[in-house]
Protein backbone atom coordinates (compact mmCIF):
# COMPACT_ATOMS: atom_id res chain seq x y z
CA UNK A 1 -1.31 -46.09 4.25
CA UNK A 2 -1.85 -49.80 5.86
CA UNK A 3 1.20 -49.53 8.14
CA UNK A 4 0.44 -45.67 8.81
CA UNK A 5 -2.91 -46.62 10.18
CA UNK A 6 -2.06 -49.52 12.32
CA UNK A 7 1.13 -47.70 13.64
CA UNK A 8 -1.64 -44.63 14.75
CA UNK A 9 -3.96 -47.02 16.56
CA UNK A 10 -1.62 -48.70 17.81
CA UNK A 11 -0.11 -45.67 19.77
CA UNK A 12 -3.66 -44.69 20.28
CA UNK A 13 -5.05 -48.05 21.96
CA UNK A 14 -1.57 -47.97 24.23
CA UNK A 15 -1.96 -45.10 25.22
CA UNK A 16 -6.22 -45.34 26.18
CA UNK A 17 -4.85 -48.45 27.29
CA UNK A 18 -1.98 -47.89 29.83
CA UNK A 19 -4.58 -44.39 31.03
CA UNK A 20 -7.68 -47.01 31.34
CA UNK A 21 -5.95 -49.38 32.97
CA UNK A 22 -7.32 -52.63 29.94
CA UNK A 23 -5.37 -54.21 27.94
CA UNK A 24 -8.30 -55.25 26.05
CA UNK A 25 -9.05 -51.81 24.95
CA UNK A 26 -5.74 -51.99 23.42
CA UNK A 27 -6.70 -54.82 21.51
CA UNK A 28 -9.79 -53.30 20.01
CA UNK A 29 -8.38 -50.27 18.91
CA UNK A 30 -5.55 -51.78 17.07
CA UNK A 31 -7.99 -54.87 15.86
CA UNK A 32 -10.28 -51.55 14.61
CA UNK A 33 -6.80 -49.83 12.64
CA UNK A 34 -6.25 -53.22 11.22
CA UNK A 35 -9.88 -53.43 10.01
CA UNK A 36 -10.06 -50.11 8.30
CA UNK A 37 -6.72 -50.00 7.06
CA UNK A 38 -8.24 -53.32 5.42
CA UNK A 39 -10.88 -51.64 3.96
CA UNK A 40 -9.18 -48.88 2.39
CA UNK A 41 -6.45 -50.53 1.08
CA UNK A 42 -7.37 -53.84 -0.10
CA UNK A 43 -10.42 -53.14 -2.13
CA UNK A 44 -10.13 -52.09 -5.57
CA UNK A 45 -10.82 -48.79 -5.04
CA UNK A 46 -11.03 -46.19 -8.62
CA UNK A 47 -8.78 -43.93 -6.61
CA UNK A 48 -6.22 -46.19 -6.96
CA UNK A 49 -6.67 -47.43 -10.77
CA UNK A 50 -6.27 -43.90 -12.12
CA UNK A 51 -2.53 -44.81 -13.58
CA UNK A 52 -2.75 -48.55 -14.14
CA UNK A 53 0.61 -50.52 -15.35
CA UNK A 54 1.33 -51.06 -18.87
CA UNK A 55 2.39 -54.92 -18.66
CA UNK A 56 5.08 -55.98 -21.55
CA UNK A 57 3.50 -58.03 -23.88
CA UNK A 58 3.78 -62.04 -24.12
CA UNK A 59 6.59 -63.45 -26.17
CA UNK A 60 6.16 -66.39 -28.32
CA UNK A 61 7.88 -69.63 -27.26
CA UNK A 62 10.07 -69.66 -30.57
CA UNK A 63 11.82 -66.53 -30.37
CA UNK A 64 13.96 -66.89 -27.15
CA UNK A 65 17.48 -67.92 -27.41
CA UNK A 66 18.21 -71.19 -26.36
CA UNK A 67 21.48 -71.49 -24.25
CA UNK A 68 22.79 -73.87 -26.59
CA UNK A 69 22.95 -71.23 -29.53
CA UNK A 70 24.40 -68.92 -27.85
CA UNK A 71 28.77 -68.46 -28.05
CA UNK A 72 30.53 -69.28 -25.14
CA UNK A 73 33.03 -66.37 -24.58
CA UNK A 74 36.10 -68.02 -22.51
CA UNK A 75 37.96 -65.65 -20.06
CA UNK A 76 41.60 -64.89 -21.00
């Protein structure tokens, strides 16, 4: 969605651009994509928390192996 909507106004301000004859107007519309595309995609939004991640839990310190336990297989 974020690149989708900069890629869009960016075509868009080109093009109003290059027809206008400003550069700057360029600038704003792509600044504006940048800006919205901000604000739908980098706030919290529910829409996106519907299906949240189920994170693995924490492991204790203790039950890891340590390299030093573990057998050395040699390569024949």
């Amino acid at each position: 969605i974020f690149q989708g909507i900069i890629l869009v106004s960016a075509v868009i301000g080109f093009i109003y651009g290059y027809i206008a004859e400003q550069f700057g107007w360029t600038v704003y519309i792509v600044m504006a994509g940048f800006a919205l595309s901000c604000l739908l995609t980098l706030l919290s939004w529910p829409t996106y928390r519907h299906n949240l991640l189920k994170w693995l839990a924490v492991q204790e310190l203790g039950t890891e192996d340590k390299p030093a336990e573990r057998e050395l297989k040699q390569h024949t």
